[in-house]
Protein backbone atom coordinates (compact mmCIF):
# COMPACT_ATOMS: atom_id res chain seq x y z
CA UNK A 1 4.46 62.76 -62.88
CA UNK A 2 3.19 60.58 -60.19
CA UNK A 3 5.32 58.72 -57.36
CA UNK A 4 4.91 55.40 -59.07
CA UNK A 5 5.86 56.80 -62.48
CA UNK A 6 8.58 58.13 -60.92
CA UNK A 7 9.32 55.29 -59.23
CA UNK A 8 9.71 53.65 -62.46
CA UNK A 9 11.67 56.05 -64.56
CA UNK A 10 13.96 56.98 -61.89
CA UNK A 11 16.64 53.67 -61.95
CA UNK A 12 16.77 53.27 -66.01
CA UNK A 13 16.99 57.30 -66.20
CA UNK A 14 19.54 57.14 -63.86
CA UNK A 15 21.75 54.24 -65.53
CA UNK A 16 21.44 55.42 -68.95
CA UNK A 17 23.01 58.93 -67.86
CA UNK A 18 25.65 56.58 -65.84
CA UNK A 19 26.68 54.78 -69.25
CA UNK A 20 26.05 58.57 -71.03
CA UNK A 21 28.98 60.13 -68.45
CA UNK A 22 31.14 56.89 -68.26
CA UNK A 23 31.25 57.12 -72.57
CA UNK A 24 29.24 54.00 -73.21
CA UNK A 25 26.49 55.81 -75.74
CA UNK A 26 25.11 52.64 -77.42
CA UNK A 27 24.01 51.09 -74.17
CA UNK A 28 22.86 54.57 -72.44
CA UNK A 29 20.68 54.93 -75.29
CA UNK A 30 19.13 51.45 -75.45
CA UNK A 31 18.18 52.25 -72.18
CA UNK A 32 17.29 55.29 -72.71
CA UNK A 33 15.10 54.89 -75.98
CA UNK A 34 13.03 51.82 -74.58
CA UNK A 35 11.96 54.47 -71.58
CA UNK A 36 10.73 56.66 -74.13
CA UNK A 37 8.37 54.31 -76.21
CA UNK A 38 6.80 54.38 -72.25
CA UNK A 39 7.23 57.86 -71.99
CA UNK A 40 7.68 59.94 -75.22
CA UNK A 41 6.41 63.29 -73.84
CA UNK A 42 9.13 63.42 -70.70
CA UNK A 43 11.25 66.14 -71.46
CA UNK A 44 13.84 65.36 -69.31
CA UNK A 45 14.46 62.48 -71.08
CA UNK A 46 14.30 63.20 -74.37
CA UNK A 47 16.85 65.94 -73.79
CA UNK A 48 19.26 63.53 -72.25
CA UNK A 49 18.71 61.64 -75.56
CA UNK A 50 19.13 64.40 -77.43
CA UNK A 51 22.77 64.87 -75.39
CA UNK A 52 24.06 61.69 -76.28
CA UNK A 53 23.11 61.97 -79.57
CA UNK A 54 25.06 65.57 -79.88
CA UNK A 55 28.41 63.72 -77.69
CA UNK A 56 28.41 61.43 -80.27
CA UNK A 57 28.35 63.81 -83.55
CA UNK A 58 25.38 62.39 -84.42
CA UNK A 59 23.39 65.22 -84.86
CA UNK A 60 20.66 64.45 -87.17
CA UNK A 61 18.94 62.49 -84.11
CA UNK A 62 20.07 65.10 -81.51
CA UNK A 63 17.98 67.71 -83.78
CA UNK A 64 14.83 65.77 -83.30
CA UNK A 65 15.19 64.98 -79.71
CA UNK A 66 16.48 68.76 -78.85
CA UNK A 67 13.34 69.32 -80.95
CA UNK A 68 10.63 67.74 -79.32
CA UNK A 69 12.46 68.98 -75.89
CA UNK A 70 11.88 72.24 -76.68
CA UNK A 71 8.26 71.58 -78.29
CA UNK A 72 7.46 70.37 -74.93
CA UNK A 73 9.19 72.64 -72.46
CA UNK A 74 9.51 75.82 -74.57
CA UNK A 75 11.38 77.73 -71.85
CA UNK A 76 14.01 75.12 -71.32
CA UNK A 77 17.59 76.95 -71.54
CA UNK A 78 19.08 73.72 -71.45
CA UNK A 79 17.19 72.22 -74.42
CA UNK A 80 17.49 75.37 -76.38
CA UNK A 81 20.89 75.71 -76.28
CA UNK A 82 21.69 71.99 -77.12
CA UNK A 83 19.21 72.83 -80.08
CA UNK A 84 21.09 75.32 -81.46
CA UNK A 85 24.16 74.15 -80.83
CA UNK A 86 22.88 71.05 -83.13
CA UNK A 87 21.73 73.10 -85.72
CA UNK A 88 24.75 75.87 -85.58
CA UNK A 89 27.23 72.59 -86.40
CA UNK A 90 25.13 71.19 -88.81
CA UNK A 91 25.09 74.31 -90.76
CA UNK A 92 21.81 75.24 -90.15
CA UNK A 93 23.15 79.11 -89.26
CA UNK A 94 19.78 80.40 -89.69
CA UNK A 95 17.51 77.87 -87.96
CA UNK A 96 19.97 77.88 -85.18
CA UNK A 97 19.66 81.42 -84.76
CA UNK A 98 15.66 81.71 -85.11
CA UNK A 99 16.10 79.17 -81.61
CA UNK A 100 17.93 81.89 -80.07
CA UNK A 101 15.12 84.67 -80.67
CA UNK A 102 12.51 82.27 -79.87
CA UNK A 103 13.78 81.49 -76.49
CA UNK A 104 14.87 85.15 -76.21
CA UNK A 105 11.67 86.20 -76.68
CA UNK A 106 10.02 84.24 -73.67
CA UNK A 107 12.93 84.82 -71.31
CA UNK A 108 16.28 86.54 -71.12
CA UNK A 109 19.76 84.41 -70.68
CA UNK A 110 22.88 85.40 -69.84
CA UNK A 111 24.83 82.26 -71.93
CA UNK A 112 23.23 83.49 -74.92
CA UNK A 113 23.80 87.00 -74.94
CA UNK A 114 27.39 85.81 -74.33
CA UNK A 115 27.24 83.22 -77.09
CA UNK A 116 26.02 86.32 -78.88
CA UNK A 117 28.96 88.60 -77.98
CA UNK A 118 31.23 85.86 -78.96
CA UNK A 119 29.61 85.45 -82.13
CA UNK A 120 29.66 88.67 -82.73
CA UNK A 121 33.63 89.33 -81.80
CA UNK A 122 34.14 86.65 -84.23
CA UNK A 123 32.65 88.30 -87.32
CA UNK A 124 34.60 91.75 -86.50
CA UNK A 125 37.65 90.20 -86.19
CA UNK A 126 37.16 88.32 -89.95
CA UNK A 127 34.64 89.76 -92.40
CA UNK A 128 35.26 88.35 -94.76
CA UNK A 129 33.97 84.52 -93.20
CA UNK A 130 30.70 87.11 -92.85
CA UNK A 131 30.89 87.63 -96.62
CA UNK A 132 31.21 84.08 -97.50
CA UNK A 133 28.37 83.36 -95.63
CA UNK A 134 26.17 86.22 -97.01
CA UNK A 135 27.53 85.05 -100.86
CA UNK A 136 26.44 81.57 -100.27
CA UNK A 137 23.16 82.84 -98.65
CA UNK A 138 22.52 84.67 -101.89
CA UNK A 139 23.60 81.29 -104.06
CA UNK A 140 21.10 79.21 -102.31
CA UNK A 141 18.25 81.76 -102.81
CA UNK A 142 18.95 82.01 -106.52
């Protein structure tokens, strides 16, 4: 990015993560989203989109922005995480965890190994949630 692209970007992309961190969504991303019709293939901003589209449960749209984050800076922790994060509490168990070996496979990271080990406690300590999954898994493929 050049200086006078920079220039540009830098005081909208600035206020719309003020309004994001002071709660005010629906003006962040009016800011935010008129930027990107200028500059769709930024990644920084389209995961700050992407954030305030998670903060405010909507995560249909934080999916798509996490999406093309990731599409354009594949070894993003940042944008990986929020991805599966979106997908994880969307249901989308399996697509979420297909984002963790894809990152894991260009880079290590110590948050997800211990989202991993977390995960991973958590199906010990109740199997059965483990079978429920694995039943519906079976359902769906029927």
């Amino acid at each position: 990015m050049n200086a006078e692209t920079r220039q540009f970007i830098e005081g909208p992309f600035n206020k719309g993560i003020d309004l994001w961190r002071s709660g005010r969504y629906d003006e962040s991303l009016k800011i935010l989203l008129k930027l990107a019709t200028r500059f769709p293939d930024h990644p920084p901003l389209l995961g700050v989109i992407a954030s305030v589209y998670f903060e405010m449960d909507d995560l249909e749209h934080a999916i798509e922005y996490f999406k093309r984050t990731v599409e354009l800076s594949p070894k993003s922790e940042l944008a990986s995480r929020g991805l599966f994060h979106s997908l994880y509490r969307s249901g989308f168990k399996d697509r979420a965890f297909s984002e963790i070996r894809r990152f894991l496979s260009l880079r290590s990271s110590d948050e997800y190994l211990r989202l991993l080990s977390e995960l991973n406690e958590e199906l010990f300590l109740s199997p059965g949630y483990y079978l429920k999954i694995s039943d519906n898994n079976k359902t769906s493929r029927n």
